[in-house]
C-alpha atoms as a PDB file:
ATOM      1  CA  UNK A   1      26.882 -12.002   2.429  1.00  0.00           C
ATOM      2  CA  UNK A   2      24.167 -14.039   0.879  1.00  0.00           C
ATOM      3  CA  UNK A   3      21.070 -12.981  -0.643  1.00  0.00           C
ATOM      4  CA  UNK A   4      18.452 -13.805   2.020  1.00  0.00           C
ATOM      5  CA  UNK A   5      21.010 -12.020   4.669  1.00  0.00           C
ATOM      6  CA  UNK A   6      20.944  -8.409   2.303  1.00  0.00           C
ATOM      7  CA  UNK A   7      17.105  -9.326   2.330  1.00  0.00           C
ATOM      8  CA  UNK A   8      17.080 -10.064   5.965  1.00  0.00           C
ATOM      9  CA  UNK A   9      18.705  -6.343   6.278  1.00  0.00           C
ATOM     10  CA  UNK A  10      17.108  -4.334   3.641  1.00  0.00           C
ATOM     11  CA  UNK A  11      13.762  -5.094   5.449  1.00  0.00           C
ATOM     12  CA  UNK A  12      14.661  -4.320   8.653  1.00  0.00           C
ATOM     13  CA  UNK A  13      15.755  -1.160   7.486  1.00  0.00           C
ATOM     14  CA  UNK A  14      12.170  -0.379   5.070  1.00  0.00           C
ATOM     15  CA  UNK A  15      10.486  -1.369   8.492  1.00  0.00           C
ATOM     16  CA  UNK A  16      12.115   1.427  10.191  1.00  0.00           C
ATOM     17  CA  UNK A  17      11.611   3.870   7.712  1.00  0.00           C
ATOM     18  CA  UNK A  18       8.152   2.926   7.035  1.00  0.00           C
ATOM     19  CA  UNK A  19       7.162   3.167  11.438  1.00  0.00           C
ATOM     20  CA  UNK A  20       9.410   6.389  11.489  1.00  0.00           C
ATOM     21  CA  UNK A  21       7.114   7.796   8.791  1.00  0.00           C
ATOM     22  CA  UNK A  22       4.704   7.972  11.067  1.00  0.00           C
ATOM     23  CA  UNK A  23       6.258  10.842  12.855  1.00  0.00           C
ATOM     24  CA  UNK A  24       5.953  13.075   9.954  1.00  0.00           C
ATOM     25  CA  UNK A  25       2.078  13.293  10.082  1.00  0.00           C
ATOM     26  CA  UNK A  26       0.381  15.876  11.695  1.00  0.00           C
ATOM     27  CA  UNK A  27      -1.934  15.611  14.904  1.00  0.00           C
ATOM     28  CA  UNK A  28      -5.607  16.779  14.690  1.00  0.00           C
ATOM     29  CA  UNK A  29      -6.750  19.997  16.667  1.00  0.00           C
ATOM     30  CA  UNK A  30      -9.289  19.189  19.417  1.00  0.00           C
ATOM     31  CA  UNK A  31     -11.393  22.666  19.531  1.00  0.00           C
ATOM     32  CA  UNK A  32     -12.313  24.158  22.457  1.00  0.00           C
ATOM     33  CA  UNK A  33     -13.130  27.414  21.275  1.00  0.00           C
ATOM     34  CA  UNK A  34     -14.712  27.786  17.772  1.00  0.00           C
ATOM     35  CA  UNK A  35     -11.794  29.547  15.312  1.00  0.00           C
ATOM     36  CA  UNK A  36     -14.076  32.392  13.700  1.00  0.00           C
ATOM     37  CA  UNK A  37     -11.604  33.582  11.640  1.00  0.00           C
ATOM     38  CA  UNK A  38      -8.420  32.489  10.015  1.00  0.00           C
ATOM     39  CA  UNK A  39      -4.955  34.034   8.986  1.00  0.00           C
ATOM     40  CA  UNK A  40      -4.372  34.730   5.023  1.00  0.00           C
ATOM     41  CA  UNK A  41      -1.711  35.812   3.318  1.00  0.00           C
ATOM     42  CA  UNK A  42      -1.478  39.780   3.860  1.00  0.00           C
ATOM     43  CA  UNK A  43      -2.181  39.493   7.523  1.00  0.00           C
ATOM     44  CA  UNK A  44       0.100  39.894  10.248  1.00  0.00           C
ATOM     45  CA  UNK A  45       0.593  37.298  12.162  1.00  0.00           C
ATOM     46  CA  UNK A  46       3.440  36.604  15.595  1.00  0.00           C
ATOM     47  CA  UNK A  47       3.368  33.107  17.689  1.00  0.00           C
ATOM     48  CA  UNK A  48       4.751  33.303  21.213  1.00  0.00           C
ATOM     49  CA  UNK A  49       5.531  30.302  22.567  1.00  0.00           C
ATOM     50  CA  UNK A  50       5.558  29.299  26.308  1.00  0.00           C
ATOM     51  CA  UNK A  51       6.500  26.162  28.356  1.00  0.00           C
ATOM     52  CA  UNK A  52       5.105  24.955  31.737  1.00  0.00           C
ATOM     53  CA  UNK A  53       7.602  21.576  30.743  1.00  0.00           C
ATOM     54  CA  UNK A  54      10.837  22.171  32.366  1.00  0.00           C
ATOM     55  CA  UNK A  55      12.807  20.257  29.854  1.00  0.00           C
ATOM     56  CA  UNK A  56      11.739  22.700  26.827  1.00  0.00           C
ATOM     57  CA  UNK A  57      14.147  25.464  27.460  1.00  0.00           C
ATOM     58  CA  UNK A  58      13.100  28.786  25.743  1.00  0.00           C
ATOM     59  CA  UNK A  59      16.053  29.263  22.849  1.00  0.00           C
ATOM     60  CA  UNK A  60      13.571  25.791  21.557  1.00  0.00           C
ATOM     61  CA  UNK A  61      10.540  28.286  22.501  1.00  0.00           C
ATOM     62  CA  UNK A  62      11.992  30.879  20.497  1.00  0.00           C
ATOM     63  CA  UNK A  63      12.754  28.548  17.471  1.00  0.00           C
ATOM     64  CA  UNK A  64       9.267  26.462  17.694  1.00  0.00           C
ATOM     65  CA  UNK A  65       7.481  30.303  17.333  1.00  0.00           C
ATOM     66  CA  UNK A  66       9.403  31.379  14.323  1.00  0.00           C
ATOM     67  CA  UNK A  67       8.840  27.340  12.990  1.00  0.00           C
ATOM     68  CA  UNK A  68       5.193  28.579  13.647  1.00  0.00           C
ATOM     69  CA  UNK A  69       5.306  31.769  11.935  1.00  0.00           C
ATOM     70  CA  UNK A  70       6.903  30.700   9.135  1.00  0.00           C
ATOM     71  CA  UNK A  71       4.554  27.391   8.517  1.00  0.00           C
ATOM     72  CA  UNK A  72       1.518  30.036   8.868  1.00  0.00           C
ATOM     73  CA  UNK A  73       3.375  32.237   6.477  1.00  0.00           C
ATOM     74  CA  UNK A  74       3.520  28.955   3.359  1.00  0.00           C
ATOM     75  CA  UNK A  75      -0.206  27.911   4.271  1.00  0.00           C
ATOM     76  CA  UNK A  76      -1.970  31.218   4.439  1.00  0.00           C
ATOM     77  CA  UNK A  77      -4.733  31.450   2.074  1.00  0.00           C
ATOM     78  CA  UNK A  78      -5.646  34.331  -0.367  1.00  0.00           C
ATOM     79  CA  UNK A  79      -6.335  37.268   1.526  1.00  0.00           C
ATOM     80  CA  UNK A  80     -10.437  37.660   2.684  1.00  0.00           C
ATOM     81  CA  UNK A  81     -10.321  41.233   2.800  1.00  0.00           C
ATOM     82  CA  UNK A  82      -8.146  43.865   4.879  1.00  0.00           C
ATOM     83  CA  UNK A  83      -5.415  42.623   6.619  1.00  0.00           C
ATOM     84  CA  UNK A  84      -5.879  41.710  10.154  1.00  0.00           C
ATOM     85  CA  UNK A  85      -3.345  41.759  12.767  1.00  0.00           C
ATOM     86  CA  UNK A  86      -3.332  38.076  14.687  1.00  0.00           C
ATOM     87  CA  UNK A  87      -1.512  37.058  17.726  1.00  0.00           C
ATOM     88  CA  UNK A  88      -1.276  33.502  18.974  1.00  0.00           C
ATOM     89  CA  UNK A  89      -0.179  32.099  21.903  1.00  0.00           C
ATOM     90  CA  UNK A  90       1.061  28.630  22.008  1.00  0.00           C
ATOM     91  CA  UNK A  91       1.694  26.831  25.652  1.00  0.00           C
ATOM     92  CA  UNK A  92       3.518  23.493  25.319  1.00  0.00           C
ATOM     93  CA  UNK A  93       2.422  21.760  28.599  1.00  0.00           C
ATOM     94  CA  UNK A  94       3.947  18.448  27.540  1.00  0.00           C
ATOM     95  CA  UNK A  95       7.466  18.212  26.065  1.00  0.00           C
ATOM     96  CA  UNK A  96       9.669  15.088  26.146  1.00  0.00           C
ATOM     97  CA  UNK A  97      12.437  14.493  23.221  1.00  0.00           C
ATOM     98  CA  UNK A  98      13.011  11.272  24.080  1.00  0.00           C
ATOM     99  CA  UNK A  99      16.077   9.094  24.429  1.00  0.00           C
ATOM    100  CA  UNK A 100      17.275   7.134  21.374  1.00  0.00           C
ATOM    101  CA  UNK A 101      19.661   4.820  23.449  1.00  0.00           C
ATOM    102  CA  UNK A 102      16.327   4.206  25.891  1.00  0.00           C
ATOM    103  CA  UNK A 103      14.348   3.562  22.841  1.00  0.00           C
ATOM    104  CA  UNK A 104      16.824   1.051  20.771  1.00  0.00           C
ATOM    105  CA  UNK A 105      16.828  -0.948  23.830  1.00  0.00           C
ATOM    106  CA  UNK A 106      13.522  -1.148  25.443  1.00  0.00           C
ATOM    107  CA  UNK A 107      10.611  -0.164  23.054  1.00  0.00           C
ATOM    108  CA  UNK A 108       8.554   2.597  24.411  1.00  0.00           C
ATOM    109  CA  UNK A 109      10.846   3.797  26.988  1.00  0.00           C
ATOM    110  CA  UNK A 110      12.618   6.975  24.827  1.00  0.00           C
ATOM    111  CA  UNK A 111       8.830   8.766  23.768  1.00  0.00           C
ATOM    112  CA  UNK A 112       8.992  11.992  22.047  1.00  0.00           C
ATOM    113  CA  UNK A 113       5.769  13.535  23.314  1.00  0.00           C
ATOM    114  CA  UNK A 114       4.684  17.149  22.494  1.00  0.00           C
ATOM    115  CA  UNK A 115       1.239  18.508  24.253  1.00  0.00           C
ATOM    116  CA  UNK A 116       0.089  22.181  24.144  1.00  0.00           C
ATOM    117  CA  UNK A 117      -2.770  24.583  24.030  1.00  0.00           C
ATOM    118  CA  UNK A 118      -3.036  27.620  20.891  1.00  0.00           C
ATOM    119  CA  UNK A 119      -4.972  30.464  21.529  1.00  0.00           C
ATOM    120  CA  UNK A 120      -5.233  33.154  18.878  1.00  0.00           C
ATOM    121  CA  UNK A 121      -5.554  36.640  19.119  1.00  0.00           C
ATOM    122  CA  UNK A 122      -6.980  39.337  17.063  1.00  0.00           C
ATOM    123  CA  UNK A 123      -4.407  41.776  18.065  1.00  0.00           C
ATOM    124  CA  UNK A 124      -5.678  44.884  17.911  1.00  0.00           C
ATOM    125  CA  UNK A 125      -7.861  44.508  20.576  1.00  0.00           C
ATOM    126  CA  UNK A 126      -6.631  40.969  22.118  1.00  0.00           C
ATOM    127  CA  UNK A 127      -9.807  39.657  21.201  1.00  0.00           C
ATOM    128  CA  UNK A 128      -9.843  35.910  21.127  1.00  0.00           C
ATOM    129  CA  UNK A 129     -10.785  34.178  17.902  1.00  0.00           C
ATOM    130  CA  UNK A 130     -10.455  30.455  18.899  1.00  0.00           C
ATOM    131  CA  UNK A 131      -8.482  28.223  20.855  1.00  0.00           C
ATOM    132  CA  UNK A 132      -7.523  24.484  20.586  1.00  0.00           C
ATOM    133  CA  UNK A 133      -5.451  21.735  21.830  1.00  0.00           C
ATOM    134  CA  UNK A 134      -2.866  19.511  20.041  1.00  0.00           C
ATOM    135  CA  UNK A 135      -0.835  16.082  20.994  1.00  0.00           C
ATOM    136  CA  UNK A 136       1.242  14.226  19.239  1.00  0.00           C
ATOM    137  CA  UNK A 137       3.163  11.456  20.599  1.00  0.00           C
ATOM    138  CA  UNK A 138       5.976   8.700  19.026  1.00  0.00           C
ATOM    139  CA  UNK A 139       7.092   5.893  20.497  1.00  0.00           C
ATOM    140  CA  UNK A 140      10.566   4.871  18.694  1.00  0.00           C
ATOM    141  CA  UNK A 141      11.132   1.336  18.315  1.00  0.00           C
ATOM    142  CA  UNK A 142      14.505  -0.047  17.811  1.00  0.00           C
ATOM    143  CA  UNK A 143      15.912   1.210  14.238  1.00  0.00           C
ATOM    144  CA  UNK A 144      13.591   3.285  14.172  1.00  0.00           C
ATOM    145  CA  UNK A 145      14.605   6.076  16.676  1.00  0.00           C
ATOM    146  CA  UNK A 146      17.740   7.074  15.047  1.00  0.00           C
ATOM    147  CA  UNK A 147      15.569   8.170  12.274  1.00  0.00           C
ATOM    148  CA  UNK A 148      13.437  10.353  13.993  1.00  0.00           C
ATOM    149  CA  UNK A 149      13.852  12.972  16.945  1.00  0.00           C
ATOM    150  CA  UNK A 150      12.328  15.721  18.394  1.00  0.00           C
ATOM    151  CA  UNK A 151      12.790  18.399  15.468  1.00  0.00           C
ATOM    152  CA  UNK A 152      10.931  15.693  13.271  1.00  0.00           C
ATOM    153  CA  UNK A 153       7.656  15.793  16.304  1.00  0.00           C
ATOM    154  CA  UNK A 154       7.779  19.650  16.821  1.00  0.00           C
ATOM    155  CA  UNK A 155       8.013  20.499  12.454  1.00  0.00           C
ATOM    156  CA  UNK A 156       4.609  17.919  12.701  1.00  0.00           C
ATOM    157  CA  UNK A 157       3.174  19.967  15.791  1.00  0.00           C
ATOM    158  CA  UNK A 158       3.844  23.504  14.144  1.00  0.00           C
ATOM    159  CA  UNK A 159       2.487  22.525  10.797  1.00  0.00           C
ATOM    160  CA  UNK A 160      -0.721  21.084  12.629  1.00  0.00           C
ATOM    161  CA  UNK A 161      -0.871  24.488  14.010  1.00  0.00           C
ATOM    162  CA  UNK A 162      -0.306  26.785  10.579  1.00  0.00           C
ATOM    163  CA  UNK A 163      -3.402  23.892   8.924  1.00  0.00           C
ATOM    164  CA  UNK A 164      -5.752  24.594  11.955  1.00  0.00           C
ATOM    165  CA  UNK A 165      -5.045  28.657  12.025  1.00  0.00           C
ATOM    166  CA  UNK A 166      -5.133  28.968   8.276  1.00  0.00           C
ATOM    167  CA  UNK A 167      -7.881  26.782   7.976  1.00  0.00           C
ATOM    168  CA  UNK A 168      -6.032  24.295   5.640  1.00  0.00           C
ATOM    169  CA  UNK A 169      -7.680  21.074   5.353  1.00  0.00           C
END
């Protein structure tokens, strides 16, 4: 192998890296309803997550909400106060986890799409305290897919959630 061949190969390779890194970041909350307060360390806090999208079965419901709980957990702030008791509840209305032999072939045909709505509770009463949307969508691209798949979109979805509930910035 000659040296513009390795070169040839080592940037295809950065490229993929470098467009799969773009998975990792976190989607921005559209709010619908104001968030008037936020979860800090101290309080108790439970996500239950729900799927209108077929293709998320619940065991990855299950495993999203304790993803959730624990992100919420690391990002809490110092405690404002007595602890509060919170509640959310997080409705995936979009899931697809894509296909990585769809995507290696034809780019954009294996997307790994993730679209749902969080609305959180003060749980004492079931009082809502804000509610927002999140998206975040990846289109793989040739090397690229077999570096990223659909744990890598949903750990970027939950810790958009824990930043927006915790108030994170």
């Amino acid at each position: 192998m000659n040296l513009p061949d390795a070169l040839r190969r080592l940037s295809t390779i950065a490229a993929a890296l470098i467009l799969s890194s773009c998975a990792t970041r976190a989607p921005h909350a559209n709010i619908i309803a104001p968030l008037t307060a936020q979860v800090c360390q101290g309080d108790t806090f439970h996500a239950n997550v729900t799927s209108t999208d077929v293709r998320m079965s619940r065991a990855a419901c299950e495993t999203f909400g304790v993803r959730i709980d624990r992100d919420v957990e690391a990002m809490a702030l110092p405690p404002a106060g007595a602890p509060r008791h919170y509640h959310a509840e997080v409705k995936i209305t979009r899931y697809s986890g894509g296909n990585f032999f769809a995507s290696s072939l034809l780019p954009g045909a294996g997307q790994i799409r993730m679209e749902g709505t969080v609305t959180l509770y003060q749980a004492a009463r079931r009082m809502p305290v804000g509610e927002f949307t999140l998206s975040k969508h990846f289109i793989p691209v040739g090397l690229s897919a077999a570096f990223v798949k659909d744990y890598t979109i949903s750990d970027a979805f939950s810790k958009a959630v824990a930043k927006t509930l915790c108030n994170v910035r």
